[in-house]
PDB file of N, CA and C in Angstrom:
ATOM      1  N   UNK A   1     -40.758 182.682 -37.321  1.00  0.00           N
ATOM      2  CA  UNK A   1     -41.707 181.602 -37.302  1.00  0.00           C
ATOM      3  C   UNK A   1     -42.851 181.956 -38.258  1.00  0.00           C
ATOM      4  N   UNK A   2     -43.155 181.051 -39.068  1.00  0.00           N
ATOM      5  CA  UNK A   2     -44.510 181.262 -39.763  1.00  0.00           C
ATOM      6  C   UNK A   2     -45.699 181.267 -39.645  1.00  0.00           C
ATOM      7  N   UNK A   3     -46.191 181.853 -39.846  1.00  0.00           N
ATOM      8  CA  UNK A   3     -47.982 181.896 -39.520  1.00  0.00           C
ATOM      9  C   UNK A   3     -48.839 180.520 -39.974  1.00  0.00           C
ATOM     10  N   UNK A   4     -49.519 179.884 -39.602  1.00  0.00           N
ATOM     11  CA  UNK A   4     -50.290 179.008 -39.984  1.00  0.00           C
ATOM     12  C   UNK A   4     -51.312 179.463 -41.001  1.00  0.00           C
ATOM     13  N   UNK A   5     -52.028 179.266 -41.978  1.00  0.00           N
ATOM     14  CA  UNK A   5     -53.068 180.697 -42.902  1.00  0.00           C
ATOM     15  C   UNK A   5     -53.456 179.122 -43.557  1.00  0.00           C
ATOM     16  N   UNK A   6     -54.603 179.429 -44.211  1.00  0.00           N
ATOM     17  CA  UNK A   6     -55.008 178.397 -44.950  1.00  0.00           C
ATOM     18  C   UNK A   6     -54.648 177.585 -45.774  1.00  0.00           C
ATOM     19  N   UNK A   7     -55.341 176.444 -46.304  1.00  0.00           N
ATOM     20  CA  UNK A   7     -53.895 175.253 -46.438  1.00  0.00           C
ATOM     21  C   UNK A   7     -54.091 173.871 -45.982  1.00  0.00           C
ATOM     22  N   UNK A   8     -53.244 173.157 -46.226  1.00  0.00           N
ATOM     23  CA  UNK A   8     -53.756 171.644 -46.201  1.00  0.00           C
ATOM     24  C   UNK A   8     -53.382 171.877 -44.566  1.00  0.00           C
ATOM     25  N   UNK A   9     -52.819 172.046 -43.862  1.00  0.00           N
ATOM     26  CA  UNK A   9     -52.314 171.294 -42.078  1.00  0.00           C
ATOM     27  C   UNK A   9     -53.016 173.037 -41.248  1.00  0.00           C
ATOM     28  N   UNK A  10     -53.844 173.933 -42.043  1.00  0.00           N
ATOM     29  CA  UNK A  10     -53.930 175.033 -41.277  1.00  0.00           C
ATOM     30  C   UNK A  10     -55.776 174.180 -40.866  1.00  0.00           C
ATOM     31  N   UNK A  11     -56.116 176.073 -40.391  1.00  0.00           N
ATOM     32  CA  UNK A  11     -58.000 176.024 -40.365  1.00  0.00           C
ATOM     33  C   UNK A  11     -58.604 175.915 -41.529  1.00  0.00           C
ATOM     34  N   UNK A  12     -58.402 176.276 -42.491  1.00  0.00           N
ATOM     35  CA  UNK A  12     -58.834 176.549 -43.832  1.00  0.00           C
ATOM     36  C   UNK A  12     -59.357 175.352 -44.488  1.00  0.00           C
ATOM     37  N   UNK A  13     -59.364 174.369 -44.067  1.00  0.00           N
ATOM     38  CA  UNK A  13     -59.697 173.008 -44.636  1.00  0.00           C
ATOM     39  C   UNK A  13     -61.063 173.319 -45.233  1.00  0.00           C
ATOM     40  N   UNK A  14     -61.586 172.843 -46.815  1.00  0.00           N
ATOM     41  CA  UNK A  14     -62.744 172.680 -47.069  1.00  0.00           C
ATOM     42  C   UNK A  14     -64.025 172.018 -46.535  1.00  0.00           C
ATOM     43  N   UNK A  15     -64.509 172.920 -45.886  1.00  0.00           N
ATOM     44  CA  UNK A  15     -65.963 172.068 -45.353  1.00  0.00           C
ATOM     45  C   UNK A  15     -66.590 171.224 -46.152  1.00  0.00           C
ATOM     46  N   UNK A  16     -66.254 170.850 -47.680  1.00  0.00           N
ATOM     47  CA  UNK A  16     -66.808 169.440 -47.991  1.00  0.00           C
ATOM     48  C   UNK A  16     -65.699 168.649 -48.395  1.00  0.00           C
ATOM     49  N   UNK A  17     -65.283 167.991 -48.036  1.00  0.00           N
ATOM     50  CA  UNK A  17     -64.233 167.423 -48.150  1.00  0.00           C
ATOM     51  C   UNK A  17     -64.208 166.508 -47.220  1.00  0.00           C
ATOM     52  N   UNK A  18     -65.385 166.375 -45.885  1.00  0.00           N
ATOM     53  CA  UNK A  18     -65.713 165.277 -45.789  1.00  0.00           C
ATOM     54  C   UNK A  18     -67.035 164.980 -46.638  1.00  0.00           C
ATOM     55  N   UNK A  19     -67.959 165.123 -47.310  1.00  0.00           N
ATOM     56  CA  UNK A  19     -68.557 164.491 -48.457  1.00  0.00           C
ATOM     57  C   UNK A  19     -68.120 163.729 -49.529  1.00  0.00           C
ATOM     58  N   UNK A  20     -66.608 164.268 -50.244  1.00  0.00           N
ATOM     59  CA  UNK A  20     -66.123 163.724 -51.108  1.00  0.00           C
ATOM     60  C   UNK A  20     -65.883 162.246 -50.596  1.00  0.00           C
ATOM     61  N   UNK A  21     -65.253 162.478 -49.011  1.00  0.00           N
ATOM     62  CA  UNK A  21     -64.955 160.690 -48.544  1.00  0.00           C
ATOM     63  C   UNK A  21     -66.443 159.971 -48.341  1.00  0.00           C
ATOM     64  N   UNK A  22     -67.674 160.355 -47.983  1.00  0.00           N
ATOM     65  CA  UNK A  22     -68.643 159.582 -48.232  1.00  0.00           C
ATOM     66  C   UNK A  22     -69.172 159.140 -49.557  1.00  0.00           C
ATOM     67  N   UNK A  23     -69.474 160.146 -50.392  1.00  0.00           N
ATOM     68  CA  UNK A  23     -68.993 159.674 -51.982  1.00  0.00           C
ATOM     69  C   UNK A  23     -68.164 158.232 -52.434  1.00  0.00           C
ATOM     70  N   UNK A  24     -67.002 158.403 -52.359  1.00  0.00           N
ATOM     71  CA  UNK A  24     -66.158 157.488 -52.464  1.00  0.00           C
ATOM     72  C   UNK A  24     -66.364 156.471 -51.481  1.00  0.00           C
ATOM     73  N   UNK A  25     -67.030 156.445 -50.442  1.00  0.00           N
ATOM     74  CA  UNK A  25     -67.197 155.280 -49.555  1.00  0.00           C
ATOM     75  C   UNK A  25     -68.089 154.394 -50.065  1.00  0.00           C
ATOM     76  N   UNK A  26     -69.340 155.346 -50.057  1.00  0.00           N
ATOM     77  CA  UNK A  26     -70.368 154.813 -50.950  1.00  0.00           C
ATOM     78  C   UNK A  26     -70.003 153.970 -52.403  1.00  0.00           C
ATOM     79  N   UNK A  27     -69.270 154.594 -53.104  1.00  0.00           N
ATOM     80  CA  UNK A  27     -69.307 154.020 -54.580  1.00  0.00           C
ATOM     81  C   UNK A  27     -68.689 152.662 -53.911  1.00  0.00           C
ATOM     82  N   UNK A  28     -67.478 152.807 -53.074  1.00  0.00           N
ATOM     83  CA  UNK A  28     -66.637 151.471 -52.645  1.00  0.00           C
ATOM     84  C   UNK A  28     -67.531 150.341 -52.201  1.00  0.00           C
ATOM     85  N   UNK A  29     -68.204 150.502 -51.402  1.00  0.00           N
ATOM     86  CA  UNK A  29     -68.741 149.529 -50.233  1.00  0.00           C
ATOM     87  C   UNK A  29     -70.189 149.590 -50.847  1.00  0.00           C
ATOM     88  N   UNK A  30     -71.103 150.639 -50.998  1.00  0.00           N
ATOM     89  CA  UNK A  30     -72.888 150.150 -51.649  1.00  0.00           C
ATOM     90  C   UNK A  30     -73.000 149.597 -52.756  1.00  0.00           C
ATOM     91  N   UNK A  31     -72.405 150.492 -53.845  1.00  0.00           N
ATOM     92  CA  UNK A  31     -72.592 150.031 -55.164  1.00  0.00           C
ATOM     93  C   UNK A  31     -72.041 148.705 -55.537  1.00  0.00           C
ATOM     94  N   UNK A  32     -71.382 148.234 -55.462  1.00  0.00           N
ATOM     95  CA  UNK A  32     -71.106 146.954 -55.582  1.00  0.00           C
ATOM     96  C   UNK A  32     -71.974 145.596 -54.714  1.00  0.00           C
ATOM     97  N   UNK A  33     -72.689 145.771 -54.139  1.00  0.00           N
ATOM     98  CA  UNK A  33     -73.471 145.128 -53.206  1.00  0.00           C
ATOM     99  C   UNK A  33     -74.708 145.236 -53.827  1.00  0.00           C
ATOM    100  N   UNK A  34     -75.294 146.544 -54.438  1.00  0.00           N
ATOM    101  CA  UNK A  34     -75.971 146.780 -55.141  1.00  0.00           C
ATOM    102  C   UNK A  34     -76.064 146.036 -56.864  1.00  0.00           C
ATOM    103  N   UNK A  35     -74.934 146.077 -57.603  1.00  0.00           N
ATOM    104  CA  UNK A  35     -74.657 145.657 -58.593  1.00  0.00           C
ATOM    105  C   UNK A  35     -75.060 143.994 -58.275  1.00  0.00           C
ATOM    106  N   UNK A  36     -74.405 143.607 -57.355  1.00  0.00           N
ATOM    107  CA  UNK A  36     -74.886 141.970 -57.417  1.00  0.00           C
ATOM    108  C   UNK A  36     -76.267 141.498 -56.925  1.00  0.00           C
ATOM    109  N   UNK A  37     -76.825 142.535 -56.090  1.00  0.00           N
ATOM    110  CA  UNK A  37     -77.883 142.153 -55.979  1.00  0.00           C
ATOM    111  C   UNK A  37     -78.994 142.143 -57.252  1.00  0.00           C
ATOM    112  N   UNK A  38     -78.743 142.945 -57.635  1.00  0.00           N
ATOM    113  CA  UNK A  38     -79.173 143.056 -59.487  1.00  0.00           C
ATOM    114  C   UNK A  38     -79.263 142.104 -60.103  1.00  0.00           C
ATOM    115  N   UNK A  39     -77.585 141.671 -60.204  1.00  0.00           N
ATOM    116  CA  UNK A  39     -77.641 140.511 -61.420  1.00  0.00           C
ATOM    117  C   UNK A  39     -78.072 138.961 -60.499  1.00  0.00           C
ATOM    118  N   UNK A  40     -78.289 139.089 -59.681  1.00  0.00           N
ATOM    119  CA  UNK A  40     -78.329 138.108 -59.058  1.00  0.00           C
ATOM    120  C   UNK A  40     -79.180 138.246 -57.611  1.00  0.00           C
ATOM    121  N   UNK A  41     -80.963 138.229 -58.101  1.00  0.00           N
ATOM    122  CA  UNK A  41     -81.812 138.791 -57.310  1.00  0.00           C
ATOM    123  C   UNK A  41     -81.898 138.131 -56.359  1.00  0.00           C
ATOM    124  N   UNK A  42     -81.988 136.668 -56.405  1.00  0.00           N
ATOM    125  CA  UNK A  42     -81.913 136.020 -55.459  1.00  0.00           C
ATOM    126  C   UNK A  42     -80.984 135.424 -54.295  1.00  0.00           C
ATOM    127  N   UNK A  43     -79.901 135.732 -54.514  1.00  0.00           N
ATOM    128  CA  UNK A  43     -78.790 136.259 -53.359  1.00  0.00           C
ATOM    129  C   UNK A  43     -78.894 136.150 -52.215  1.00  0.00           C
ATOM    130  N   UNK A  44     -78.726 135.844 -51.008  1.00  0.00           N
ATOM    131  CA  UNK A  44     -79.010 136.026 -49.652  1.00  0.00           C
ATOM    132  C   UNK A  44     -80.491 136.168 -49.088  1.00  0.00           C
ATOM    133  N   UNK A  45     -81.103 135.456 -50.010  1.00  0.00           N
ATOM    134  CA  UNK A  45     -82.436 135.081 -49.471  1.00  0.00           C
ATOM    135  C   UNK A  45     -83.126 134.117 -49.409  1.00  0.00           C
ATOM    136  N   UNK A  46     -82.463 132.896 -49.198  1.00  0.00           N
ATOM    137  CA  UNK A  46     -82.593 131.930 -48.556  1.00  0.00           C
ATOM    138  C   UNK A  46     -83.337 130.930 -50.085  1.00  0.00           C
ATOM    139  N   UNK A  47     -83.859 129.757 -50.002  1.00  0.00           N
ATOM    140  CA  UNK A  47     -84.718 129.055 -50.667  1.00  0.00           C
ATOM    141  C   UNK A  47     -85.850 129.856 -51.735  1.00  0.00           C
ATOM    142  N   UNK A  48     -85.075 129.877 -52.951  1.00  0.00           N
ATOM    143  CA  UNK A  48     -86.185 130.121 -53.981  1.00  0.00           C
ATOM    144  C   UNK A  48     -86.533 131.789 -53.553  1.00  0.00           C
ATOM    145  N   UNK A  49     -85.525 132.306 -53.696  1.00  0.00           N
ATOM    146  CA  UNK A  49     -85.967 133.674 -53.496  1.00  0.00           C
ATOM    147  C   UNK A  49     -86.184 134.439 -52.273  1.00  0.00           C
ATOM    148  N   UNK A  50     -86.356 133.315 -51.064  1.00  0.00           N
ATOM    149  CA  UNK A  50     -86.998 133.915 -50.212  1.00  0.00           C
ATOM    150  C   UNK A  50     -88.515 132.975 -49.868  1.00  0.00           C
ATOM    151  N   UNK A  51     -88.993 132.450 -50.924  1.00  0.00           N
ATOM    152  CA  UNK A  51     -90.048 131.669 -50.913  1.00  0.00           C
ATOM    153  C   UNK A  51     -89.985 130.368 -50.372  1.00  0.00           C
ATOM    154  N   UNK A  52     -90.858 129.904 -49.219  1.00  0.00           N
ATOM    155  CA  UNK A  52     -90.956 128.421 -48.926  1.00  0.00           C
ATOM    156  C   UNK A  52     -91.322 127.498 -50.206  1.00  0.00           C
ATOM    157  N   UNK A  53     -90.806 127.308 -50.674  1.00  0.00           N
ATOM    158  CA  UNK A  53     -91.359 126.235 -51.842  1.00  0.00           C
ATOM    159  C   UNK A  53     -92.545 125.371 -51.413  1.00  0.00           C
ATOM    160  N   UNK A  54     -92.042 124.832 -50.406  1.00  0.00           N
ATOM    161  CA  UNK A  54     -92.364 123.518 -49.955  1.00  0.00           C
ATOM    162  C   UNK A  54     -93.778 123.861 -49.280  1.00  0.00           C
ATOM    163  N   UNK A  55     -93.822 124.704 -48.791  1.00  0.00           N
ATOM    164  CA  UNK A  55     -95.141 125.475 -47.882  1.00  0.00           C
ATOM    165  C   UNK A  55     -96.406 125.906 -48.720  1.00  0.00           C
ATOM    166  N   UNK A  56     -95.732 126.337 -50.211  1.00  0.00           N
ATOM    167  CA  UNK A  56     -96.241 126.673 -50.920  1.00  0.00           C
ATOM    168  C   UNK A  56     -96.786 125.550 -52.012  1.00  0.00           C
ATOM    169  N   UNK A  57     -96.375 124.298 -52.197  1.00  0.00           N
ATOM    170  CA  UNK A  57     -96.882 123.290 -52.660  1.00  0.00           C
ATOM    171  C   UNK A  57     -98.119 123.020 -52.043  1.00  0.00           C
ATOM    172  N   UNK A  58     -97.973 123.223 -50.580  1.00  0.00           N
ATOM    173  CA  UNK A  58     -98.840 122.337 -49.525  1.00  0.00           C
ATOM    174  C   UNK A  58     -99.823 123.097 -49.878  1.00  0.00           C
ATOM    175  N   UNK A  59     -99.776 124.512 -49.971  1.00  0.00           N
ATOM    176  CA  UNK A  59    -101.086 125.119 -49.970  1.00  0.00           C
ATOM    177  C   UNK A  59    -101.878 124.847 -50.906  1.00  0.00           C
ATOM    178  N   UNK A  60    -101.325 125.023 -52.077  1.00  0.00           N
ATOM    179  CA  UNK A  60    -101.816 124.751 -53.811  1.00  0.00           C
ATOM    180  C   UNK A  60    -102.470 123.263 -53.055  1.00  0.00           C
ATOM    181  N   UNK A  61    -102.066 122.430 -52.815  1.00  0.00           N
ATOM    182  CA  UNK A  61    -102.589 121.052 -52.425  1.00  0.00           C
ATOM    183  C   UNK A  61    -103.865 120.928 -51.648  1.00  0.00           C
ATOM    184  N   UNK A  62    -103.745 121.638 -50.788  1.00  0.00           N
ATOM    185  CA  UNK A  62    -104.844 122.001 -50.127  1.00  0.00           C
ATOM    186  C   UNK A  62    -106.133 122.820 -50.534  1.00  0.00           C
ATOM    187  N   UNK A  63    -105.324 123.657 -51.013  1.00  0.00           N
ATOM    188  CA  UNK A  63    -106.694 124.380 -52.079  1.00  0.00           C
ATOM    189  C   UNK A  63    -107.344 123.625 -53.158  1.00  0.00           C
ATOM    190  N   UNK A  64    -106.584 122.990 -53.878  1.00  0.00           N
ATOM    191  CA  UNK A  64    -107.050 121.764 -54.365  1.00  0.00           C
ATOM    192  C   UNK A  64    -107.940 120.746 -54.216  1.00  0.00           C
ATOM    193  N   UNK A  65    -108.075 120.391 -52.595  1.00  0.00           N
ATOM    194  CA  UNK A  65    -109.049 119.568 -52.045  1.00  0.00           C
ATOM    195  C   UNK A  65    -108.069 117.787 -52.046  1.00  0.00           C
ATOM    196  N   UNK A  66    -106.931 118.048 -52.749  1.00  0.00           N
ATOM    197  CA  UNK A  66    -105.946 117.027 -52.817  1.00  0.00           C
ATOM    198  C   UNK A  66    -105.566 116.392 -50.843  1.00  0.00           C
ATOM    199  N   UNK A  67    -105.816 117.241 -49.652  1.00  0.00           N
ATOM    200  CA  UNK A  67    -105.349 116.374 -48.912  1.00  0.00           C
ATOM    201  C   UNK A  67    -106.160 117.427 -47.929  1.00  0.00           C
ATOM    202  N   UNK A  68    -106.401 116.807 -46.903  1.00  0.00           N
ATOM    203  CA  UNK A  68    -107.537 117.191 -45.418  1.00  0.00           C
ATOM    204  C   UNK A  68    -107.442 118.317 -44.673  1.00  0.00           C
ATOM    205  N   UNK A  69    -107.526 118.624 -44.004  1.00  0.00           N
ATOM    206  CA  UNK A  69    -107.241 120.280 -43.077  1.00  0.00           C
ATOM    207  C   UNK A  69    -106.492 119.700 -42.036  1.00  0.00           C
ATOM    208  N   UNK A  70    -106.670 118.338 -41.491  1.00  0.00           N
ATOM    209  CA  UNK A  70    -105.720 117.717 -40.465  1.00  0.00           C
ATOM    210  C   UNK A  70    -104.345 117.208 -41.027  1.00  0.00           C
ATOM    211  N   UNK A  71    -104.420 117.270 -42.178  1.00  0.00           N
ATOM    212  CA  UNK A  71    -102.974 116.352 -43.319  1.00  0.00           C
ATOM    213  C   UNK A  71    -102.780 117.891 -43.328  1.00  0.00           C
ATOM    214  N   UNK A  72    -102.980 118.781 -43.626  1.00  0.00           N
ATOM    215  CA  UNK A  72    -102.044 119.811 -44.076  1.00  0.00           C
ATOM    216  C   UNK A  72    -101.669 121.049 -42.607  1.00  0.00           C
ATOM    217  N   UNK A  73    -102.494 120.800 -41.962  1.00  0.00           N
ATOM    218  CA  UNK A  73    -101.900 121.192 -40.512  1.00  0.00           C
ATOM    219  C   UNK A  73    -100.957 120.130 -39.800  1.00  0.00           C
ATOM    220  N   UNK A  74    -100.823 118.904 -40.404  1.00  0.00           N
ATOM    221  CA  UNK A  74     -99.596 118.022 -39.385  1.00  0.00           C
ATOM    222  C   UNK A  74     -98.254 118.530 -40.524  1.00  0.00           C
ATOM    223  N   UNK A  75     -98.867 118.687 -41.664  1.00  0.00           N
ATOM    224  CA  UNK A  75     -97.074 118.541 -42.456  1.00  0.00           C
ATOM    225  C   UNK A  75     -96.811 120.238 -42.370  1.00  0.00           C
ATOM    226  N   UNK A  76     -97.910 120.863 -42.594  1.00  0.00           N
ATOM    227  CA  UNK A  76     -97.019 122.344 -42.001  1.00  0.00           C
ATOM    228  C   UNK A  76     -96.101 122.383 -40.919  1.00  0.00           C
ATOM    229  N   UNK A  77     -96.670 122.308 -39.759  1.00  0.00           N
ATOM    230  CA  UNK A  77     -95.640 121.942 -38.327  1.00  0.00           C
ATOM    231  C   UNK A  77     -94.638 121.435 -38.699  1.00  0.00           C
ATOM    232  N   UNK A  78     -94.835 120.152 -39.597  1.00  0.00           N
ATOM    233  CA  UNK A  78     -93.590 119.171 -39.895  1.00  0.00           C
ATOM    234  C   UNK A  78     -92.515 119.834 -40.298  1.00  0.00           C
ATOM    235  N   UNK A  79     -93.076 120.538 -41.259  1.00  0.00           N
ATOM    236  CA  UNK A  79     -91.822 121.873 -42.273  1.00  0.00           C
ATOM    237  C   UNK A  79     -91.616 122.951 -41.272  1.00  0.00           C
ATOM    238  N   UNK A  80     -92.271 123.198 -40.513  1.00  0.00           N
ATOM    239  CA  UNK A  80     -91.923 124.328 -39.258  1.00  0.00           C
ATOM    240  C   UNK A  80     -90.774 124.055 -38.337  1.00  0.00           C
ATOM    241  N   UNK A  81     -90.956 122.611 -38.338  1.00  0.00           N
ATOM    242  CA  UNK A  81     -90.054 122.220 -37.273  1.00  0.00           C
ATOM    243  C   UNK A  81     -88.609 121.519 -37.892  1.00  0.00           C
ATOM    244  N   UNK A  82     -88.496 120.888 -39.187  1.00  0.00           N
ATOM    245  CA  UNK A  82     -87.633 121.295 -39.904  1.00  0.00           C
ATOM    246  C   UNK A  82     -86.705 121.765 -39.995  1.00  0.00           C
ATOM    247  N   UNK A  83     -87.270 123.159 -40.561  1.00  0.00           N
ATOM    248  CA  UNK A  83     -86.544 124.708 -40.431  1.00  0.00           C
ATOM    249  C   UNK A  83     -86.096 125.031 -39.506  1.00  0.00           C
ATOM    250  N   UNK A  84     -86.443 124.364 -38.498  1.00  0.00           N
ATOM    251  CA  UNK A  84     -86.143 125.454 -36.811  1.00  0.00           C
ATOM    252  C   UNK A  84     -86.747 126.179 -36.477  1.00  0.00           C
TER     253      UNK A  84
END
């Protein structure tokens, strides 16, 4: 019978050799998630980046003196409720 001694099916297995599979996991599954988020910043973030557009008109409007503190507190809510 043979001895078991180091080797692919013995003890001897390289202690990094699970790194190499995180390595390769990583390149598989982050980097590519990464890459598109790149070319394409705005991606999974909803309206304009991430930005309320619409919330953000109101304000400019308001700062403006273009519409009342009671007109721009009813249509905020309005867009609040909206959204969900």
């Amino acid at each position: 019978m043979a001895v078991m001694g180091p080797g692919m099916m013995g003890w001897g297995a390289p202690w990094w050799g699970w790194l190499w599979m995180l390595i390769f996991w990583v390149v598989v599954l982050v980097v590519p998630i990464l890459v598109v988020r790149l070319l394409w910043p705005g991606i999974g973030r909803g309206p304009a980046g991430g930005r309320d557009e619409a919330l953000e008109i109101l304000r400019q409007r308001y700062a403006r003196g273009e519409i009342s503190r009671e007109e721009f507190e009813r249509m905020q809510e309005e867009l609040r409720r909206a959204r969900g």
